[in-house]
Protein backbone atom coordinates (compact mmCIF):
# COMPACT_ATOMS: atom_id res chain seq x y z
CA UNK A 1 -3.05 8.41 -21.18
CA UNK A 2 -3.97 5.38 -23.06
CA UNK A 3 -6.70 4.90 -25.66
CA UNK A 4 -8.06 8.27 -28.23
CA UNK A 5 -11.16 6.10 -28.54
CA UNK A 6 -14.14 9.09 -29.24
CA UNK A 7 -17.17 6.66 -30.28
CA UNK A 8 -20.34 8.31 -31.15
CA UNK A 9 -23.02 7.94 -28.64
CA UNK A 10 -26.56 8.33 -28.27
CA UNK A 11 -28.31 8.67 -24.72
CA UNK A 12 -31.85 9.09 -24.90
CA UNK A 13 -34.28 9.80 -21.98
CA UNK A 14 -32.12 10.93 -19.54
CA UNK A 15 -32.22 13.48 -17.01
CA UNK A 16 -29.36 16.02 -17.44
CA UNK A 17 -28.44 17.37 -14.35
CA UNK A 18 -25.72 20.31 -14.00
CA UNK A 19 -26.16 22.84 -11.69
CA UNK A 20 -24.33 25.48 -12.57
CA UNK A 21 -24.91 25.98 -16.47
CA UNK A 22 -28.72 25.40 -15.56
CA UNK A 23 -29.32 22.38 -16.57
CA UNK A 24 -31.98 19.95 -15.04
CA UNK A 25 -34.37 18.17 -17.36
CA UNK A 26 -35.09 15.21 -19.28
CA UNK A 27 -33.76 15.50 -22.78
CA UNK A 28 -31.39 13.81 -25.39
CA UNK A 29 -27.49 13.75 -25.23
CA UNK A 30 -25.32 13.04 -27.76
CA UNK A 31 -21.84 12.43 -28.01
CA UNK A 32 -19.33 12.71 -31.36
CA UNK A 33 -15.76 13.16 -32.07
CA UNK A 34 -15.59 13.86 -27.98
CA UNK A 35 -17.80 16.48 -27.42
CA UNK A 36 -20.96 16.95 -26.19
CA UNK A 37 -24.38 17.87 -28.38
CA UNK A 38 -28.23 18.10 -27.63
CA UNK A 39 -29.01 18.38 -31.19
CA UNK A 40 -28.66 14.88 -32.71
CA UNK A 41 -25.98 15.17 -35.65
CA UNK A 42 -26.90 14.43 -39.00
CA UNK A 43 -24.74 11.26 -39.20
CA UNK A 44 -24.45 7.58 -38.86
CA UNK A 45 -26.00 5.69 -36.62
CA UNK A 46 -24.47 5.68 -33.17
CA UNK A 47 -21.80 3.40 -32.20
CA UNK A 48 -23.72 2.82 -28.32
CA UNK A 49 -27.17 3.89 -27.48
CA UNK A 50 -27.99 4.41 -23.77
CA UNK A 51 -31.46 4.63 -23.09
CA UNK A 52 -33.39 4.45 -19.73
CA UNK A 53 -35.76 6.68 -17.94
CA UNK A 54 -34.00 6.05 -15.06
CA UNK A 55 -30.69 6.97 -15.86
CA UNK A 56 -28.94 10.26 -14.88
CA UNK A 57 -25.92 12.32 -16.85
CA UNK A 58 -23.76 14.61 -14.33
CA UNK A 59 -20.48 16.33 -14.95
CA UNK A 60 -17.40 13.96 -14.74
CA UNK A 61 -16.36 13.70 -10.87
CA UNK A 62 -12.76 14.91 -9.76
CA UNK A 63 -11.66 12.73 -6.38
CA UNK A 64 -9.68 14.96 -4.19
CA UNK A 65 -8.02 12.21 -1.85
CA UNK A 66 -6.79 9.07 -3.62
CA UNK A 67 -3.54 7.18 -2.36
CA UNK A 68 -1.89 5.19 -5.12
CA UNK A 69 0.85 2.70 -4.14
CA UNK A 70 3.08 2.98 -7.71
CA UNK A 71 5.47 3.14 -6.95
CA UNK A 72 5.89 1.10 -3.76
CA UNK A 73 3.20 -1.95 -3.74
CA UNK A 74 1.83 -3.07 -6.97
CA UNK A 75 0.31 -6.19 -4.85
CA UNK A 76 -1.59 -3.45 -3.08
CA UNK A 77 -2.51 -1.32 -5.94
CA UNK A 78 -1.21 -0.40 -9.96
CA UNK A 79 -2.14 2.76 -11.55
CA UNK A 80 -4.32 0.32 -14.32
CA UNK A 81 -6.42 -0.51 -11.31
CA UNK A 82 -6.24 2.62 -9.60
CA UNK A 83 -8.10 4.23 -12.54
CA UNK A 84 -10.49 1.24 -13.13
CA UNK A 85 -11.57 1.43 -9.64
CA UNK A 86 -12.20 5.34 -9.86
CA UNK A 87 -13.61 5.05 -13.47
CA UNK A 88 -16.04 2.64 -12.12
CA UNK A 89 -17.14 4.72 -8.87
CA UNK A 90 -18.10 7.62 -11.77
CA UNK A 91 -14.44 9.72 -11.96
CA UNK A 92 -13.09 11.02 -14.52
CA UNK A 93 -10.24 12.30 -12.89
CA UNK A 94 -8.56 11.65 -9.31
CA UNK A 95 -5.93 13.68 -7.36
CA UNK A 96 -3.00 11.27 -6.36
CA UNK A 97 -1.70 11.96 -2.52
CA UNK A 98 2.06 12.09 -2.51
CA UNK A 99 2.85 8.88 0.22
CA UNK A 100 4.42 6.62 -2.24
CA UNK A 101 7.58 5.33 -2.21
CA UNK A 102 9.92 6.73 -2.65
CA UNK A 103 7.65 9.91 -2.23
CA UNK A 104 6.97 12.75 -4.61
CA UNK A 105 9.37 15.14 -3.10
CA UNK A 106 11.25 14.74 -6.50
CA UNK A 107 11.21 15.08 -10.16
CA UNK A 108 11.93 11.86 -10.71
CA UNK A 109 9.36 10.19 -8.82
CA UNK A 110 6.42 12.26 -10.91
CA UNK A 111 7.67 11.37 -14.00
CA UNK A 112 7.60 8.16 -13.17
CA UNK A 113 4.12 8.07 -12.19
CA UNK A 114 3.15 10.77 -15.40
CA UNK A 115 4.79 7.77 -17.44
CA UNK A 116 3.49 4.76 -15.76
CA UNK A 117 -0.44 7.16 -16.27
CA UNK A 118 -0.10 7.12 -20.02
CA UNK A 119 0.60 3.86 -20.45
CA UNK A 120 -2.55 2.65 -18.35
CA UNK A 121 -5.13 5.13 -17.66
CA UNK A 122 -8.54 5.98 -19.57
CA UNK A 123 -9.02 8.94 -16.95
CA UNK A 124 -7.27 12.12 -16.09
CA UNK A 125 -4.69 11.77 -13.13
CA UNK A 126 -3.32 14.95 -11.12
CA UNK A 127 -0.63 14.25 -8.83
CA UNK A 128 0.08 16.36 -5.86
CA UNK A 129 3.76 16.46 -4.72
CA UNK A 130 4.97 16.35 -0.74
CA UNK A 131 5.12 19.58 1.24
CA UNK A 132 7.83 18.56 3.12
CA UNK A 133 10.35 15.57 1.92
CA UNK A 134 9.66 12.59 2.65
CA UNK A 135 6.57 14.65 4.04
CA UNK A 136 8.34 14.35 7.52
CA UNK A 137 7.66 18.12 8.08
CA UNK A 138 11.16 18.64 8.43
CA UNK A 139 12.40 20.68 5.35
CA UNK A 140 9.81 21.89 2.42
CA UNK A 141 10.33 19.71 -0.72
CA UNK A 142 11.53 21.79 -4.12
CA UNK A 143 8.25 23.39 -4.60
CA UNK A 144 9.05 25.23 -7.70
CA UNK A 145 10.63 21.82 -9.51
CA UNK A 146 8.01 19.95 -8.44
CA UNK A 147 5.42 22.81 -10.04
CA UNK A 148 7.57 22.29 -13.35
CA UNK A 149 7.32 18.60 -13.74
CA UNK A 150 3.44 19.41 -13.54
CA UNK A 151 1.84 18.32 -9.73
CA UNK A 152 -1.46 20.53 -9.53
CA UNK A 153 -1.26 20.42 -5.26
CA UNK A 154 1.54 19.84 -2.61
CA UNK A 155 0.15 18.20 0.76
CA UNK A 156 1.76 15.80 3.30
CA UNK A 157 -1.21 13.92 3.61
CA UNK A 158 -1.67 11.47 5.41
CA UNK A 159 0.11 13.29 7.48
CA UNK A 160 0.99 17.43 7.97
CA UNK A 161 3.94 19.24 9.78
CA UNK A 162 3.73 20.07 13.53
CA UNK A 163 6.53 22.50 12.72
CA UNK A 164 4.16 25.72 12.39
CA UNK A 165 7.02 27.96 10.84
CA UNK A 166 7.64 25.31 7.88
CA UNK A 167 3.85 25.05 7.33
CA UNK A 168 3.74 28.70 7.23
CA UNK A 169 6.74 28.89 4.93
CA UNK A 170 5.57 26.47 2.28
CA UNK A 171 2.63 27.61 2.31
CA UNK A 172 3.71 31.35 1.26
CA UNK A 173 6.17 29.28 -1.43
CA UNK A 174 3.59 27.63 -2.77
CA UNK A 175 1.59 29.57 -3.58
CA UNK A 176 4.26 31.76 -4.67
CA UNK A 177 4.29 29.01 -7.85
CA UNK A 178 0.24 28.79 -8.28
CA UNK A 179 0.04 25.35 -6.19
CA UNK A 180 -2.64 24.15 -4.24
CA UNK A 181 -1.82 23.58 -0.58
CA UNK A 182 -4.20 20.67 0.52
CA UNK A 183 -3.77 20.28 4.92
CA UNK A 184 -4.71 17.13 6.18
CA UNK A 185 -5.25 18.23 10.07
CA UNK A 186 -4.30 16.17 12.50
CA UNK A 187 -1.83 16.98 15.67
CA UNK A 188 0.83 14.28 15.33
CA UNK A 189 1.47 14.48 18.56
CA UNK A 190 -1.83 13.69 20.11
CA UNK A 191 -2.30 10.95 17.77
CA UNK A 192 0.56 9.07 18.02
CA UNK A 193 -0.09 5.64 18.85
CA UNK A 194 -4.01 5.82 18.61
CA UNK A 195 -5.98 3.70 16.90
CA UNK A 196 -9.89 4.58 16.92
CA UNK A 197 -11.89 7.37 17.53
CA UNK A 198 -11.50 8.30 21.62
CA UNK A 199 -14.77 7.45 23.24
CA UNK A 200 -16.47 4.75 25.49
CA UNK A 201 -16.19 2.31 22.76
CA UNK A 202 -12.99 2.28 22.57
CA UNK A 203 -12.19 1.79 26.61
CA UNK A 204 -14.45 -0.81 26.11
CA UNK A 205 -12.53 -2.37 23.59
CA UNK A 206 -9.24 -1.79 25.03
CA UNK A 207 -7.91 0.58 22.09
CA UNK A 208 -6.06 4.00 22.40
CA UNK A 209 -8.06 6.58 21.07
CA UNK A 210 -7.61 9.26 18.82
CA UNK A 211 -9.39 12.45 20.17
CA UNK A 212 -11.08 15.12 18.61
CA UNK A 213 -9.16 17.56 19.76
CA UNK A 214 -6.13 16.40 17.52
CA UNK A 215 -8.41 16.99 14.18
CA UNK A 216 -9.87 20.70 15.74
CA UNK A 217 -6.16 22.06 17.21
CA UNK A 218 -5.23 21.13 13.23
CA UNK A 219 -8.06 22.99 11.52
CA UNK A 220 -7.33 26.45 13.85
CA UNK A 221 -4.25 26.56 12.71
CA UNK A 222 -4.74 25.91 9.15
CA UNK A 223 -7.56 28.66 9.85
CA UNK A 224 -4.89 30.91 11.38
CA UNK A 225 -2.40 30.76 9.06
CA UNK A 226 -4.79 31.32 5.97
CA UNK A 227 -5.91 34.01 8.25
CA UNK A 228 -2.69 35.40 8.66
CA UNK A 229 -1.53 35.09 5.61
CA UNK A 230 -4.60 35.95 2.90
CA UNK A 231 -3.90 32.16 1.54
CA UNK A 232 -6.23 29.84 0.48
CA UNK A 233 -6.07 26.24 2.07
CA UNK A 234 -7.37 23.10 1.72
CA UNK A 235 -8.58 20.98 4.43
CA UNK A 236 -8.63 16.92 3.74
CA UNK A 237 -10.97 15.02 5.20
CA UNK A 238 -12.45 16.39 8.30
CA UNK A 239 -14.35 13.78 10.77
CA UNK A 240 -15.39 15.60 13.67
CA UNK A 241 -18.89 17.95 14.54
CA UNK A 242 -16.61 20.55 15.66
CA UNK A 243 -14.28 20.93 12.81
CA UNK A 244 -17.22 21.82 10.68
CA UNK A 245 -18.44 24.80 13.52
CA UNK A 246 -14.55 25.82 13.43
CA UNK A 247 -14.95 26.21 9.38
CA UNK A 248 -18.30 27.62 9.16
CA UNK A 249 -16.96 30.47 11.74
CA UNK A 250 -13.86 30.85 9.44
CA UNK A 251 -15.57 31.35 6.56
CA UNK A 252 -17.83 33.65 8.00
CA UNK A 253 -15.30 35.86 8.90
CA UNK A 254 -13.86 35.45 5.45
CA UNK A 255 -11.08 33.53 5.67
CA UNK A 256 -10.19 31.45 2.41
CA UNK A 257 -10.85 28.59 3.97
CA UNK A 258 -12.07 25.15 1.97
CA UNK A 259 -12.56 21.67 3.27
CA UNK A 260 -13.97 18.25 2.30
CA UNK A 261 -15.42 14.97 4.31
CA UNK A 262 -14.63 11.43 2.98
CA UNK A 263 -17.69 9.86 1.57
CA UNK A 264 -17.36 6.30 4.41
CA UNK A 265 -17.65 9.67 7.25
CA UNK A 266 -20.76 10.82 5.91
CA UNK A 267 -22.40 7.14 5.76
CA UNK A 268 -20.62 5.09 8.54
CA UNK A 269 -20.15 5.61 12.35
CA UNK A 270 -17.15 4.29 14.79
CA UNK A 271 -19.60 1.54 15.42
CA UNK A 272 -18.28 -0.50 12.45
CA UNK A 273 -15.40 -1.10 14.52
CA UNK A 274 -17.25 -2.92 17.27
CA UNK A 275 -16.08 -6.71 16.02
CA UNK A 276 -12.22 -5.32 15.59
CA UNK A 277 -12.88 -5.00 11.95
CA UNK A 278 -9.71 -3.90 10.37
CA UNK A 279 -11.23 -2.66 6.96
CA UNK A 280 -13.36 0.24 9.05
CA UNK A 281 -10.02 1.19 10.91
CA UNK A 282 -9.91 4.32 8.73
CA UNK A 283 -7.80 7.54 8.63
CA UNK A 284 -8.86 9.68 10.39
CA UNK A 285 -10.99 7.60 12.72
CA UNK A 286 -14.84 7.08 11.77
CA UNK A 287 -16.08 8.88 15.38
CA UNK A 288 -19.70 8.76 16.99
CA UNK A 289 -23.03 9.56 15.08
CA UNK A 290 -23.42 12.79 16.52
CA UNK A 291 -19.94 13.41 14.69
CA UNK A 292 -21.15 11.88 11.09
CA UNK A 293 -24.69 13.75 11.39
CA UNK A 294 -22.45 17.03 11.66
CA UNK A 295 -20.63 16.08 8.47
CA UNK A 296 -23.89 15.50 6.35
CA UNK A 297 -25.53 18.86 7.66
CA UNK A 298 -21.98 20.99 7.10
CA UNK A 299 -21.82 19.52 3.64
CA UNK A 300 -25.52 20.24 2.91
CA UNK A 301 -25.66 23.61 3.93
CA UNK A 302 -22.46 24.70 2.28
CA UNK A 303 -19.79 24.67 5.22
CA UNK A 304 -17.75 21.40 3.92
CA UNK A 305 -17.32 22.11 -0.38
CA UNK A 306 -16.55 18.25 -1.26
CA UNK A 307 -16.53 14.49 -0.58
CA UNK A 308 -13.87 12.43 -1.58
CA UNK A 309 -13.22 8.98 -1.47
CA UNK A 310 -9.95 8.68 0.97
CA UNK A 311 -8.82 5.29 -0.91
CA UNK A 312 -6.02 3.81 0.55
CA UNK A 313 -5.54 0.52 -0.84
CA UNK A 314 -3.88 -2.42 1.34
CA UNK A 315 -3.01 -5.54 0.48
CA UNK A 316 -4.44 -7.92 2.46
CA UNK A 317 -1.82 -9.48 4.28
CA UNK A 318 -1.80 -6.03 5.79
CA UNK A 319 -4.69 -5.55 6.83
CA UNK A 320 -6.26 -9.36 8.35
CA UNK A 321 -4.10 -8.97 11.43
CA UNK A 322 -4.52 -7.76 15.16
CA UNK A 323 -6.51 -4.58 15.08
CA UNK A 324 -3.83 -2.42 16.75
CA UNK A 325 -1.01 -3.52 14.25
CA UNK A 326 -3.03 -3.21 11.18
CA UNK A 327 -2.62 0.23 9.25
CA UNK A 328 -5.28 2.74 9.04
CA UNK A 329 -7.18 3.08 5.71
CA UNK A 330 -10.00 1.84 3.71
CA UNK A 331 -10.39 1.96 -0.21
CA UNK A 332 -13.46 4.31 -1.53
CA UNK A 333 -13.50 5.32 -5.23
CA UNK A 334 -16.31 2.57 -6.62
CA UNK A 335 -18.25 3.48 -3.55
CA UNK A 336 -17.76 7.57 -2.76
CA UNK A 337 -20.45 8.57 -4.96
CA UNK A 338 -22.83 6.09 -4.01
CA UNK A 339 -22.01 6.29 -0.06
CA UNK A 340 -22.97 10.35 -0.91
CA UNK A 341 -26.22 9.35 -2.44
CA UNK A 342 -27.01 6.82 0.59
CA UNK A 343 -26.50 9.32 3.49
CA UNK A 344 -27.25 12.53 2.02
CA UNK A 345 -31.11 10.91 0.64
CA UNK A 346 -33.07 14.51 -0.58
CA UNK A 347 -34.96 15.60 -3.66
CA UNK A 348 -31.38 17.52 -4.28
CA UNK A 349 -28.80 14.95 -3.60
CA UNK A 350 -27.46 14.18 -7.32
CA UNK A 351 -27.33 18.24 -7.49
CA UNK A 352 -25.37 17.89 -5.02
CA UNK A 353 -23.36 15.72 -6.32
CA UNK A 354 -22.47 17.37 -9.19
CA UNK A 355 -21.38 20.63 -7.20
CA UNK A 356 -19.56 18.70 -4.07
CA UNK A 357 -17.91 16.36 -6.31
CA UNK A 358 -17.73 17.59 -9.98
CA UNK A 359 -17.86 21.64 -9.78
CA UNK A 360 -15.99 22.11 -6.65
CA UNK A 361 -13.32 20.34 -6.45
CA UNK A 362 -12.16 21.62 -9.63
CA UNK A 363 -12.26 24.84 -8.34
CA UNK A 364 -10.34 23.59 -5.35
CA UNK A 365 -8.00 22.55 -7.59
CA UNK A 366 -8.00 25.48 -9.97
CA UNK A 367 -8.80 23.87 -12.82
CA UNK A 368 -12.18 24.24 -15.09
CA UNK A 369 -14.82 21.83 -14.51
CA UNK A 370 -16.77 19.91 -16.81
CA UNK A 371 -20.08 20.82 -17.73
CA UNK A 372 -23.30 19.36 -19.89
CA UNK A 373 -23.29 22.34 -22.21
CA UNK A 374 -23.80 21.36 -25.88
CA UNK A 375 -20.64 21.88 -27.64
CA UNK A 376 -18.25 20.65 -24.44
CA UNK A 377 -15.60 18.42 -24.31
CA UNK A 378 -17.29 15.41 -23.34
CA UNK A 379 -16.94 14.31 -19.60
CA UNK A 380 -19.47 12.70 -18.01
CA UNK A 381 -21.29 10.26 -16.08
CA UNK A 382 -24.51 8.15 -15.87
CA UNK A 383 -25.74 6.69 -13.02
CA UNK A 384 -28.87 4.57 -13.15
CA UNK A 385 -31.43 5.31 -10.05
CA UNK A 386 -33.07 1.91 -9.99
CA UNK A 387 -31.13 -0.30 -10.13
CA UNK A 388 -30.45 -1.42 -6.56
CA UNK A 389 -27.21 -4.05 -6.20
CA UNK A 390 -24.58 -5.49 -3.42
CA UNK A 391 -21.10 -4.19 -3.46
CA UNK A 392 -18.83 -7.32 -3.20
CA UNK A 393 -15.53 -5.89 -2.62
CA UNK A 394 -14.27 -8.90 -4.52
CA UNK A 395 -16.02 -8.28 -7.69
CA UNK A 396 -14.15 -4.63 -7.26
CA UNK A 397 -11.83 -3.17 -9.92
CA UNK A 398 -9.38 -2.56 -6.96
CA UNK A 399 -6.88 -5.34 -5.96
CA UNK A 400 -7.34 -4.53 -2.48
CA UNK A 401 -10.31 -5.11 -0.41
CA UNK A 402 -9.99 -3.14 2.75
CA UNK A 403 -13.73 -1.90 3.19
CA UNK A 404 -15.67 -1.28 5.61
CA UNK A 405 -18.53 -1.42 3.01
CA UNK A 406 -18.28 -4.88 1.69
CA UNK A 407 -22.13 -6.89 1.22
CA UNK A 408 -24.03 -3.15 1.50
CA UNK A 409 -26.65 -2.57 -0.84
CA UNK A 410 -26.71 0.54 -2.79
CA UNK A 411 -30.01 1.42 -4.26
CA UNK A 412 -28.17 3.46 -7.32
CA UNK A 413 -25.62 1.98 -9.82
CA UNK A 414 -22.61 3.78 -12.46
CA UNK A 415 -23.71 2.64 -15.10
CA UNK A 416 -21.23 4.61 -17.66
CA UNK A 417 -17.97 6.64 -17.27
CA UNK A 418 -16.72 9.11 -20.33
CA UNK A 419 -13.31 10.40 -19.49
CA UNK A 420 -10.87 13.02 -21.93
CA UNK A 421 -10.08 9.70 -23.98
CA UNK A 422 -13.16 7.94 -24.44
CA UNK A 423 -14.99 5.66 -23.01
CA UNK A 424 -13.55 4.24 -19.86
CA UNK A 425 -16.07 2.47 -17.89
CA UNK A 426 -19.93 0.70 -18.86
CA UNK A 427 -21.36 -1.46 -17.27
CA UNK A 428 -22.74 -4.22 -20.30
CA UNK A 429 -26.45 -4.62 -18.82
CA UNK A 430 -27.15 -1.00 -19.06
CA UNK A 431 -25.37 0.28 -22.10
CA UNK A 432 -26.18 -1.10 -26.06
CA UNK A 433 -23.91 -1.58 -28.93
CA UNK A 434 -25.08 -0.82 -32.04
C-alpha cells in the first residue's frame, strides 16, 4: 500500500456518529501519528483543519462487492482508480470479487494483484479468491493455497455453482481454513440468456427476462445448505421482495444466514431501463418498485446486514451497443453511500450507515471494524450534509462510466476519506491546509 503519510488533523464541530461504541454528538476530533483523539494534543498546530457544522465523522466503510478488472482490462479499470473511486465514495477498504482474468483460482494471480495494491492504493484491499476455478462450478479451486497467499473470502460471484454437491463441498472446505463463503444466488439455468428483470416491461420492450424465481430457488438453497450444515453464508446482492421474506424466515429459525442489497437496488427501479439504457442493465436485474421498497424495509429493520456498491466497471466500447449484447453491470463505489442516504431518508439513516456499511460488513468478513473511540487507529470518514451537488460520471475517479446514476443530484457530499495510510481522499472546498 502506497503512501505512510499520518498528518495531524484537526476537525472541529462535527457530529461523531458510531453506533456501537456509543457515540453520537457534536464534539472535537483529532487526528496524530494515525490515531484517533478527542482530547486536543498538546502540539503543533495541525497540518489540516476541518471545520463545519454540517459535517459528519463515521467509521471507515468496507465495500463488500467490488469487481476490479487487473488483471484483464486496464482500459476498463486499474487498481489506482479502483481505489480512488472507492476512496472518494467514503471506503476505506473494498472486497475485490474474483472474475478477473485470468481468475483468482491461483496463487499467482493474488500476488499479482497484492503487488500491483501496494504500489497504488491509499486504502485497504481484501481480495476474495474463486470457489470453483475459473468459477465455472466445476471443480473447487485450492482453497487452502489460496487462504495462504492471504484472500479473506472465496465466492464465484458473478456467478455460483448449480452443482449442489460442489457448493456443499467447498463450502465445508472453506470453512475448514477460516474463509468467508460469499453466494451470489442466481439459478444459471433460468437465467441464461435474460437480460432484464421478467415483467410487462420487458414484453413490452421485447427483452428476455430474468425472473424472480432464479434469485429465490438460489437463496433456499444457500439457506439449506447453511441449514444443513451449521455454516455461515453470505448472500451478495439480493434484488427481489421475496428473497428478503426467504431470509428473514431463515434467520428466524436461526440459521447463520447473512445477506446484503446493492446500494443502485435500494434507490433505482427496472424503470431506468425504459429508453434501452445500457448503464442501468445491472447484475442482477433492477426489478419493479414493489421489489426495491422490499429491499429498503428488509435493510431497515435488520433482515438484509449491508449495502454494497456492486461496481463493475466497463469500458465504454462495451457498454454503448444494442441493449441485448451489452454486458450486465454498472459502477457504484463514489455513489453507494450516497444512493443509501437518498432512499433510506430517516432521522437514523447515517446510523445506519455506519452499521450496514462500516460495522457489519466487517463482521461479515471477520475482521474488526473501525470505530471513533479516542485512542483508535484512525479510519474514518466525513461527509458534509449540505452540500447538495450533480454526479457527472465524467468528473468520476473511475475510468468507466457505466451508470445508471449519471446527472442525479445528491443532497450530501464525501467530503474526506482517512484510510490505514493516511489521507486518501478530500475534497479541496471543504477541507483547510494549515
Amino acid at each position: 500500500m502506497i503512501g505512510d503519510m499520518h498528518e495531524s488533523i484537526d476537525i472541529i464541530g462535527a457530529r461523531l456518529i458510531d453506533p456501537h461504541a456509543g457515540i453520537d454528538r457534536i464534539s472535537d476530533l483529532y487526528v496524530r501519528k494515525g490515531k484517533l483523539y478527542h482530547e486536543k494534543p498538546t502540539d503543533e498546530k495541525a497540518d489540516k483543519v476541518i471545520g463545519g457544522k454540517n459535517n459528519i465523522v463515521l467509521p471507515g466503510l468496507l465495500d463488500l462487492r467490488a469487481h476490479s478488472r487487473i488483471p484483464g482490462d486496464a482500459k476498463a479499470e486499474t487498481i489506482a482508480s479502483l481505489t480512488q473511486a472507492a476512496a472518494k465514495g467514503g471506503f476505506t477498504s473494498i472486497l475485490t470479487m474474483p472474475d478477473t482474468n485470468p481468475h483468482c483460482d491461483n496463487p499467482a494471480t493474488i500476488r499479482y494483484i497484492q503487488d500491483r495494491v501496494n504500489q497504488a492504493s491509499k486504502i485497504k484491499v481484501y481480495l476474495s479468491g474463486s470457489l470453483t476455478i475459473e468459477s465455472k462450478g466445476e471443480s473447487m479451486a485450492p482453497l487452502g493455497s489460496l487462504k495462504d497467499v492471504g484472500v479473506v473470502a472465496v465466492t464465484d460471484c458473478p456467478s455460483t455453482p448449480q452443482n449442489n454437491q460442489i457448493l456443499l463441498n467447498a463450502i465445508k472446505y472453506a470453512d475448514m481454513f477460516g474463509l468467508v463463503v460469499i453466494d451470489f444466488p442466481q439459478d444459471g439455468f433460468l437465467t441464461n440468456k435474460t437480460h432484464v428483470h421478467e415483467s410487462a416491461l420487458s414484453l413490452k420492450m421485447g427483452l428476455t427476462g430474468n425472473a424472480r424465481l432464479a434469485e429465490e430457488i438460489a437463496v433456499q438453497r444457500s439457506i439449506l445448505i447453511s441449514s444443513y450444515l451449521g455454516i455461515a453464508t453470505h448472500l451478495s446482492s439480493l434484488s427481489s421482495g421475496s428473497s428478503v421474506r426467504l431470509v428473514k424466515d431463515a434467520k428466524k429459525s436461526g440459521i447463520k444466514i447473512t445477506a446484503d442489497v446493492s446500494a443502485n437496488h435500494l434507490l433505482l427501479n427496472q424503470n431506468e431501463i425504459s429508453d434501452y439504457k445500457t448503464n442501468a442493465k445491472t447484475n442482477p436485474p433492477l426489478r419493479e418498485e414493489e421489489d426495491r421498497l422490499a429491499l429498503v424495509n428488509g435493510l431497515m429493520d435488520g433482515t438484509l446486514d449491508a449495502c454494497n456498491s456492486s461496481h463493475q466497471p466497463y469500458a465504454e466500447h462495451h457498454k454503448n451497443i444494442e441493449f441485448d449484447l451489452a454486458p450486465s453491470g454498472a459502477i457504484g463505489l463514489e455513489t453507494a453511500m450516497l444512493a443509501f442516504l437518498e432512499a433510506t431518508q430517516s432521522a437514523a439513516s447515517y446510523n445506519l450507515v455506519a452499521e450496514k456499511m462500516s460495522y457489519n460488513p466487517h463482521k461479515i468478513l471477520r475482521l474488526n471494524p473501525p470505530s471513533l473511540k479516542s485512542g483508535n487507529e484512525a479510519n474514518f470518514t466525513i461527509i458534509n450534509t449540505n452540500a447538495p451537488w450533480v454526479y457527472i460520471t465524467q468528473k468520476g475517479l473511475s475510468l468507466s462510466h457505466n451508470t445508471p446514476l449519471n446527472n442525479y443530484s445528491f443532497s450530501n457530499k464525501v467530503v474526506f476519506t482517512y484510510g490505514e495510510s493516511g489521507v486518501a481522499y478530500e475534497d479541496n472546498s471543504h477541507v483547510k491546509n494549515v
